[in-house]
C-alpha atoms as a PDB file:
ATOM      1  CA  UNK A   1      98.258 -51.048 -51.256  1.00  0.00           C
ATOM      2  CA  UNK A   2      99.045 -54.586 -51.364  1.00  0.00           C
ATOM      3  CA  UNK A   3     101.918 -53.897 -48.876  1.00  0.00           C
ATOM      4  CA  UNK A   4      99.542 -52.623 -46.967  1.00  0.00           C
ATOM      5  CA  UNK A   5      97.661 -55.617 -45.989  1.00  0.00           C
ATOM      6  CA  UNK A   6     100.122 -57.555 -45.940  1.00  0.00           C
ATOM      7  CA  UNK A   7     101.472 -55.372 -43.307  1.00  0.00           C
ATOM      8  CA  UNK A   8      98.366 -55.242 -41.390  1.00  0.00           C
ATOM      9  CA  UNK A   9      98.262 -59.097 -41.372  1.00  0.00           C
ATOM     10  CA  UNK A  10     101.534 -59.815 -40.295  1.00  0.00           C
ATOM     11  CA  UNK A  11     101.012 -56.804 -37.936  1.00  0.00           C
ATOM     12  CA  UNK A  12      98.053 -59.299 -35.966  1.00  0.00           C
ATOM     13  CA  UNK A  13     100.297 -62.546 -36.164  1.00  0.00           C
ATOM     14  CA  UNK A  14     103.075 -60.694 -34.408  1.00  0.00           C
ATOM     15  CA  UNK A  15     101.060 -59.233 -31.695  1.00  0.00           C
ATOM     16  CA  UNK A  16      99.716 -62.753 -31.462  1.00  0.00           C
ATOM     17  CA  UNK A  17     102.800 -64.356 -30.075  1.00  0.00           C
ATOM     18  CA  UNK A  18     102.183 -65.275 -26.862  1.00  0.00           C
ATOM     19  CA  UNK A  19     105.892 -64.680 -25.256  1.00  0.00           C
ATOM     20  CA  UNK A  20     104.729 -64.536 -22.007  1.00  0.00           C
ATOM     21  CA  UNK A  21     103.159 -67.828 -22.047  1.00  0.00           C
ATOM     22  CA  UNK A  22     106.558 -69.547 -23.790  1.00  0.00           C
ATOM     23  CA  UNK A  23     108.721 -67.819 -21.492  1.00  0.00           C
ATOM     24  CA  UNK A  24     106.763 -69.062 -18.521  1.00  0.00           C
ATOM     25  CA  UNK A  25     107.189 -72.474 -19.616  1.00  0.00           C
ATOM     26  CA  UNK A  26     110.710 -72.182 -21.092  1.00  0.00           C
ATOM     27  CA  UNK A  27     111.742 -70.732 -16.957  1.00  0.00           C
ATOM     28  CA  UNK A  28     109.627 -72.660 -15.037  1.00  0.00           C
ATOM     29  CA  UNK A  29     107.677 -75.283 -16.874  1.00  0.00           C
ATOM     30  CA  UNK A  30     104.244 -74.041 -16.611  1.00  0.00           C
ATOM     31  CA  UNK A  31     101.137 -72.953 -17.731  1.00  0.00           C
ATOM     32  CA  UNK A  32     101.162 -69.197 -16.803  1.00  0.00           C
ATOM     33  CA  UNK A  33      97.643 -68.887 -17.160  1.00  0.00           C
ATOM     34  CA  UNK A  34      97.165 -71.405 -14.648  1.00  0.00           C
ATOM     35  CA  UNK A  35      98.961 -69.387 -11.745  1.00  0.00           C
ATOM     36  CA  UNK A  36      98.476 -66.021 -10.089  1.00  0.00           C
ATOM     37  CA  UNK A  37      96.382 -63.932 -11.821  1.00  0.00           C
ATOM     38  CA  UNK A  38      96.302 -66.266 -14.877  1.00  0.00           C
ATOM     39  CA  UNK A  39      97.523 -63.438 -17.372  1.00  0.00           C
ATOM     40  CA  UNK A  40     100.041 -64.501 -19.807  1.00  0.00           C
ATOM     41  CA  UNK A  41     101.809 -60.710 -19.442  1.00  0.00           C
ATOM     42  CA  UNK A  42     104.792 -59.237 -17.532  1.00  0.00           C
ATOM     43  CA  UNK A  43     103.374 -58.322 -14.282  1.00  0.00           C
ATOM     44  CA  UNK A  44     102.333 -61.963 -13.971  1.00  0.00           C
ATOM     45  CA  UNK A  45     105.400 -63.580 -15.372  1.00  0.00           C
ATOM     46  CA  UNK A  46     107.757 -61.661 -13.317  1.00  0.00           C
ATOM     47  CA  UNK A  47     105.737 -62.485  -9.545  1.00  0.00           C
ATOM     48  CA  UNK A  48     105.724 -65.963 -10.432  1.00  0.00           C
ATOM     49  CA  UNK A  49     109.325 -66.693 -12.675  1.00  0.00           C
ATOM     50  CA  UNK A  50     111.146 -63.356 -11.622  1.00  0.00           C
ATOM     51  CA  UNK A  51     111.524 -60.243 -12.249  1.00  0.00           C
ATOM     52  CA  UNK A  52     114.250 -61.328 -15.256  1.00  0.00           C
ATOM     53  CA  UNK A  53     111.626 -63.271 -17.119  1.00  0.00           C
ATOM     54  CA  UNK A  54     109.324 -60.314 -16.384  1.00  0.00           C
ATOM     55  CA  UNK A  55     111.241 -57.925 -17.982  1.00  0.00           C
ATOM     56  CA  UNK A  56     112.005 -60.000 -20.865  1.00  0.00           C
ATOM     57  CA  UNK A  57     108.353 -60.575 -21.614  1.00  0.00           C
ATOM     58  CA  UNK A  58     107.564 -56.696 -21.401  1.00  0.00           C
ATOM     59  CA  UNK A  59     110.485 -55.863 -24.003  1.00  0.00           C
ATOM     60  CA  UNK A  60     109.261 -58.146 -26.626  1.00  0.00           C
ATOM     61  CA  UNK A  61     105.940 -57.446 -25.837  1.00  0.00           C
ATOM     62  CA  UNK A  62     106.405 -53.695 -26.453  1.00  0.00           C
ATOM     63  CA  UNK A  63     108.553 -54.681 -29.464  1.00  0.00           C
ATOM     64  CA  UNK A  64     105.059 -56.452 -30.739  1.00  0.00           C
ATOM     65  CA  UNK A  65     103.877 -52.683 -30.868  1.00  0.00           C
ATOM     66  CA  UNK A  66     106.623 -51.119 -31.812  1.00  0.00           C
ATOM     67  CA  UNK A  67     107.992 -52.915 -34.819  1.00  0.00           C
ATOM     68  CA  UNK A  68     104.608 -52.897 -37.149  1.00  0.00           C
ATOM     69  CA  UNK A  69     104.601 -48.923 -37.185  1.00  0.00           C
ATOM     70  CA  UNK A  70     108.414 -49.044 -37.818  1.00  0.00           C
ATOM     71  CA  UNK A  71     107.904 -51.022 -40.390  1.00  0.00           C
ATOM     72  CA  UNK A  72     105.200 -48.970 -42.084  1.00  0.00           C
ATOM     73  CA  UNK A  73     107.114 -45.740 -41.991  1.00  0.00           C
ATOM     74  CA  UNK A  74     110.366 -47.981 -44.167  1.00  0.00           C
ATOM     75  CA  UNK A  75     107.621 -48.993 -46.436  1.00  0.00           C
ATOM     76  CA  UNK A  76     106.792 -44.972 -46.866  1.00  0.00           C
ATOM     77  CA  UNK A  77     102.974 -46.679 -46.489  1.00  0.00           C
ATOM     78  CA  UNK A  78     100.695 -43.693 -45.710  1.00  0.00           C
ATOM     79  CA  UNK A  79      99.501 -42.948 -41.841  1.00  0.00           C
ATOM     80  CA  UNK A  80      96.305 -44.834 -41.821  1.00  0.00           C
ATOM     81  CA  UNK A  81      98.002 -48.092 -42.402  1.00  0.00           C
ATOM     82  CA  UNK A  82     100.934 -47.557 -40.200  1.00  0.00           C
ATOM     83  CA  UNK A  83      98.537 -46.058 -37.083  1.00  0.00           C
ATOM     84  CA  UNK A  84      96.284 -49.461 -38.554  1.00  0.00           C
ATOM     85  CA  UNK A  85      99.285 -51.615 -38.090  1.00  0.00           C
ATOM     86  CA  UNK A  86     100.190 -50.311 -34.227  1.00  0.00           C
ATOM     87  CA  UNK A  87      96.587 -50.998 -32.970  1.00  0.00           C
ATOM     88  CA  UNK A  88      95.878 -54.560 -34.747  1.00  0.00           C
ATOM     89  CA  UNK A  89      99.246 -55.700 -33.042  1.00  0.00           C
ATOM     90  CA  UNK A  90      97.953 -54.481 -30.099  1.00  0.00           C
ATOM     91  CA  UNK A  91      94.692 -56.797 -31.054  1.00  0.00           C
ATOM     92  CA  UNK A  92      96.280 -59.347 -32.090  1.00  0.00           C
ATOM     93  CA  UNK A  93      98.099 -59.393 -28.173  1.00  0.00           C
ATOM     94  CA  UNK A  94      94.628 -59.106 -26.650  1.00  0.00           C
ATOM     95  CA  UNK A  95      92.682 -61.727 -29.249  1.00  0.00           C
ATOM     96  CA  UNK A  96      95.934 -64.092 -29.965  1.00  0.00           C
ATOM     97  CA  UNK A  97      95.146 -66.666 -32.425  1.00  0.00           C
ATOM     98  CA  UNK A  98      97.327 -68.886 -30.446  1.00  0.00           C
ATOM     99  CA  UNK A  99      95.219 -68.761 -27.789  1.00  0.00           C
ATOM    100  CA  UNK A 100      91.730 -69.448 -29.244  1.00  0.00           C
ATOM    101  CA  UNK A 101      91.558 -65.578 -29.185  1.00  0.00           C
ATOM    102  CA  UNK A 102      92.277 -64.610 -25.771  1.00  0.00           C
ATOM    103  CA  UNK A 103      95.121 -63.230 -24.668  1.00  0.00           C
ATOM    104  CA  UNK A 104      96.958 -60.576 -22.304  1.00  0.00           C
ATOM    105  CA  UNK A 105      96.158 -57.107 -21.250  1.00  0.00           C
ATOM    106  CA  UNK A 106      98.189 -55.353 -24.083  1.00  0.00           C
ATOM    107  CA  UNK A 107      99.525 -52.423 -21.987  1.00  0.00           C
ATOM    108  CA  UNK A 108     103.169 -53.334 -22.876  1.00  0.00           C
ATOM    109  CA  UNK A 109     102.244 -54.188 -26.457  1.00  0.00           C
ATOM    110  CA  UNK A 110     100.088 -50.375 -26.411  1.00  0.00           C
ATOM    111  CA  UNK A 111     103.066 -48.764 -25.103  1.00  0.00           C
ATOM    112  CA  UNK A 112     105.261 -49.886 -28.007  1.00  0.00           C
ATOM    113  CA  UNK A 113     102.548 -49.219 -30.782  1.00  0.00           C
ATOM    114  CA  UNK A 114     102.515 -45.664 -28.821  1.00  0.00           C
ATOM    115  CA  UNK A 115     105.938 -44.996 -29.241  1.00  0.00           C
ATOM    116  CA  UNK A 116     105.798 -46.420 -33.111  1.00  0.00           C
ATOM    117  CA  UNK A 117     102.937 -43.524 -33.983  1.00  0.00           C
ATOM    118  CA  UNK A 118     102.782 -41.114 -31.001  1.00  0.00           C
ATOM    119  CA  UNK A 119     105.973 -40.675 -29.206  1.00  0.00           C
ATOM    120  CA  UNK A 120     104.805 -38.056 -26.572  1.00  0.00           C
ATOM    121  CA  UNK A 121     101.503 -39.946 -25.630  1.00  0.00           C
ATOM    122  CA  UNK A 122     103.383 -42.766 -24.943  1.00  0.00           C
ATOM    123  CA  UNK A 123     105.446 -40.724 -22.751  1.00  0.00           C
ATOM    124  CA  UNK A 124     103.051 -39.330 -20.572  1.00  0.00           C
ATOM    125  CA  UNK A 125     101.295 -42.634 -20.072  1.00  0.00           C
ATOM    126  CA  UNK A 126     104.542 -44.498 -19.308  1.00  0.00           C
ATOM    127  CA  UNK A 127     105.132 -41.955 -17.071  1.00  0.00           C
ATOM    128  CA  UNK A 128     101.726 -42.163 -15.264  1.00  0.00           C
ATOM    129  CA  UNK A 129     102.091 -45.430 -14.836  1.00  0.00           C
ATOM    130  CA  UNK A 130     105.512 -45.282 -13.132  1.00  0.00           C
ATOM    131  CA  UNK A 131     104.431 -42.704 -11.094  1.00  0.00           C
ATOM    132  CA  UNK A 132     101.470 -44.769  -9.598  1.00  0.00           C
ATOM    133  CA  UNK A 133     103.192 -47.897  -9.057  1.00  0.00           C
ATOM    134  CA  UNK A 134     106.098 -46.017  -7.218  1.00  0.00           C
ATOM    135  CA  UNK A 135     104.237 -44.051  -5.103  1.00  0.00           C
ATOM    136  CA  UNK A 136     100.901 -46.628  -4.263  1.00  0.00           C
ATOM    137  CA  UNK A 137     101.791 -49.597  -6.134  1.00  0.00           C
ATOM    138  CA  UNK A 138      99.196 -51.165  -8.020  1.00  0.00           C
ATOM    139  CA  UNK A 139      99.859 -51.936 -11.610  1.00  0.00           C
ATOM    140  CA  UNK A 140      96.464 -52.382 -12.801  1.00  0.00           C
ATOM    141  CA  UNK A 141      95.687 -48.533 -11.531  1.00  0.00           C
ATOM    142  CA  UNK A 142      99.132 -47.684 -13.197  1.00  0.00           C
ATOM    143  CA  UNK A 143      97.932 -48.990 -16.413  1.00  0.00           C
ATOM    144  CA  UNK A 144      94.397 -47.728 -16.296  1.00  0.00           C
ATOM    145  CA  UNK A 145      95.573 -44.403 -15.654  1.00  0.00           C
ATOM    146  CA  UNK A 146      98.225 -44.279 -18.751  1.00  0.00           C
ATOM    147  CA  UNK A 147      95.534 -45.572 -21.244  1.00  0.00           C
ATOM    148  CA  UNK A 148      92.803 -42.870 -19.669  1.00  0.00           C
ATOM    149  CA  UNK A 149      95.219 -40.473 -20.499  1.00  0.00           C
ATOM    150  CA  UNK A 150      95.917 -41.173 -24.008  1.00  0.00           C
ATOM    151  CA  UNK A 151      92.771 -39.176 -25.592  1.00  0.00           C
ATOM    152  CA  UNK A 152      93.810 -36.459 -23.924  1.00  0.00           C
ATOM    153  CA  UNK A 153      97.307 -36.173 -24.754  1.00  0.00           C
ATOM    154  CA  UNK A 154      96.306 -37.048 -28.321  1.00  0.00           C
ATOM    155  CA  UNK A 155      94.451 -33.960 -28.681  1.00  0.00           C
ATOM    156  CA  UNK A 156      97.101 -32.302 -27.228  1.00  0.00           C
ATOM    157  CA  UNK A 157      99.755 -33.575 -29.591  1.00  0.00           C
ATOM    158  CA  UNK A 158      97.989 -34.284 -32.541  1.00  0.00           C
ATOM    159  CA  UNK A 159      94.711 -31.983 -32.473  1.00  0.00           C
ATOM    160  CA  UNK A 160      93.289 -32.355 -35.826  1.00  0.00           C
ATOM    161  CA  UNK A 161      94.522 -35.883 -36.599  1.00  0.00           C
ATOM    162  CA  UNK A 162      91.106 -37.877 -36.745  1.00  0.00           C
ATOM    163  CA  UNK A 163      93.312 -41.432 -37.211  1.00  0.00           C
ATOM    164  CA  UNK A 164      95.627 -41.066 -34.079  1.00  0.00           C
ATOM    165  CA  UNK A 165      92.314 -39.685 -31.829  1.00  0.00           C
ATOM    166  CA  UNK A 166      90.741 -43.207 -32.551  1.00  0.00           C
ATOM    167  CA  UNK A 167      93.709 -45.517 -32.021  1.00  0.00           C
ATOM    168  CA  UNK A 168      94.011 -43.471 -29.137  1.00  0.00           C
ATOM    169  CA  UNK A 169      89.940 -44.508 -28.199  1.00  0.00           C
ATOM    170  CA  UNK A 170      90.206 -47.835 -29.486  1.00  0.00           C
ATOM    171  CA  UNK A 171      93.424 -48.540 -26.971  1.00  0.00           C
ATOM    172  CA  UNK A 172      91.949 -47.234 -23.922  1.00  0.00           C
ATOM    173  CA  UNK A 173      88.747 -48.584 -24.180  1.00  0.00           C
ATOM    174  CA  UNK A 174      90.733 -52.016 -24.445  1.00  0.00           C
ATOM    175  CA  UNK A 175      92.769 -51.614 -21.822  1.00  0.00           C
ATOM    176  CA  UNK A 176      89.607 -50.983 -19.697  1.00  0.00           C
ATOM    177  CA  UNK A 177      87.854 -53.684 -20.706  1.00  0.00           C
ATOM    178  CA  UNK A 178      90.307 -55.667 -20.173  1.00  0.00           C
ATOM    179  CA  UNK A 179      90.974 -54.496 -16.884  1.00  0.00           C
ATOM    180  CA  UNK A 180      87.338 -55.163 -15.585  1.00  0.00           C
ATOM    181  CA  UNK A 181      88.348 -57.815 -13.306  1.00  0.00           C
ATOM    182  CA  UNK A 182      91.245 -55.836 -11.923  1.00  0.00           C
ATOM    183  CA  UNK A 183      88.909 -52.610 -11.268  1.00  0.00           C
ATOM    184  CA  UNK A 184      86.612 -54.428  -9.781  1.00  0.00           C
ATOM    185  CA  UNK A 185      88.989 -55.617  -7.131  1.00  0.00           C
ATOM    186  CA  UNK A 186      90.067 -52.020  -6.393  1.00  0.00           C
ATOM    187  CA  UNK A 187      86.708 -51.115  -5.850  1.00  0.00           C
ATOM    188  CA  UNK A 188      86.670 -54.200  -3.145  1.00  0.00           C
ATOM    189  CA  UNK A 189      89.895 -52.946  -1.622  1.00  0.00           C
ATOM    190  CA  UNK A 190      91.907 -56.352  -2.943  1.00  0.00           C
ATOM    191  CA  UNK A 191      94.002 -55.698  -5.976  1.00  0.00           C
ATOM    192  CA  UNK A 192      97.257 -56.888  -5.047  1.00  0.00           C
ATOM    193  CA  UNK A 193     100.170 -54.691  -5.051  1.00  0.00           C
ATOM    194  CA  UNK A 194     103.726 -54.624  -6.710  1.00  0.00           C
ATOM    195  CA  UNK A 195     106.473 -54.865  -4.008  1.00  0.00           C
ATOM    196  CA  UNK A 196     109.498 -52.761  -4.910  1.00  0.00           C
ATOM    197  CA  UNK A 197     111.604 -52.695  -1.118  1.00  0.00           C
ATOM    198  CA  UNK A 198     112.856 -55.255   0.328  1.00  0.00           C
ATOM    199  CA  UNK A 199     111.537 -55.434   4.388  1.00  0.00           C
ATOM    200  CA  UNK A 200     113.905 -55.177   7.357  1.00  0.00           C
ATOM    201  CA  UNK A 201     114.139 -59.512   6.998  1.00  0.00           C
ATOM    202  CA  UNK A 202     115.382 -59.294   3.583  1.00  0.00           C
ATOM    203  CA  UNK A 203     112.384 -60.836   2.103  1.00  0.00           C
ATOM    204  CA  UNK A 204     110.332 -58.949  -0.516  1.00  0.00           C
END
């Protein structure tokens, strides 16, 4: 038991590393939640240091998630504390201690904890989410989609597991909340899209 909580408290310190925020000023030598949209997550990072930097920030963000849940299942810890572990990471991203408990959007982060405890939910909401931003664009949408997704897939996948149903609850009603801003500009028509072509000048 004692591994337990130790688990679950190094589980919150890890999601509480701010990478995107070190890698910002590492590349560039600023704040990142002083430019663009002032989150310190990929999406952000990669518009304003590159898509590089982005992508680096979303793998070790997604290894936040991934890595506590990993490590529960070597410690042969039982599934409450393991599915425990993958969503206080994912808390620990939102509510960093670092960051007098604020933080980033944790869809990367979710996506790894996902894969940790729920392989096939983490599928289908990855794959929403790539689906969206190919086809209209908008990351936030992308993102609100995958996590609206995940109680349904849970109960798909896992239909009498009362532990994975909640994480699945507990991480989309995050990743709305902490989306408010960005739904409200889709409701005004001016959420900012992701630009994936380059136009006919050979500017993005």
């Amino acid at each position: 038991m004692y591994s337990g909580y130790l688990l679950l408290a190094l589980s919150y310190l890890l999601g509480s590393l701010p990478f995107g925020l070190w890698i910002a000023y590492k590349v560039k030598g600023i704040d990142i939640r002083t430019v663009g949209s002032g989150n310190i997550g990929s999406t952000n990072v990669g518009r304003i240091c590159g898509p590089f930097a982005g992508g680096v920030v979303l793998t070790m963000d997604a290894m936040k998630g991934l890595l506590p849940p990993l490590a529960g299942i070597a410690l042969k810890l039982g599934s409450p504390w393991i599915i425990s572990s993958a969503l206080i990471a994912i808390i620990g991203h939102n509510f960093s201690v670092f960051l007098k408990f604020k933080g980033g959007k944790g869809i990367s982060t979710s996506v790894g904890a996902l894969l940790g405890v729920c392989p096939p939910v983490a599928f289908i909401a990855a794959g929403l989410f790539i689906l969206e931003v190919l086809t209209i664009g908008w990351v936030s949408l992308g993102s609100l989609l995958g996590a609206a997704s995940l109680p349904f897939s849970m109960a798909y996948f896992y239909p009498h597991d009362a532990y994975r149903m909640a994480f699945a609850i507990a991480a989309c009603t995050m990743a709305f909340a902490k989306h408010l801003p960005n739904i409200r500009r889709l409701a005004a028509g001016t959420e900012p899209k992701v630009t994936l072509r380059k136009s006919s000048d050979g500017k993005s």
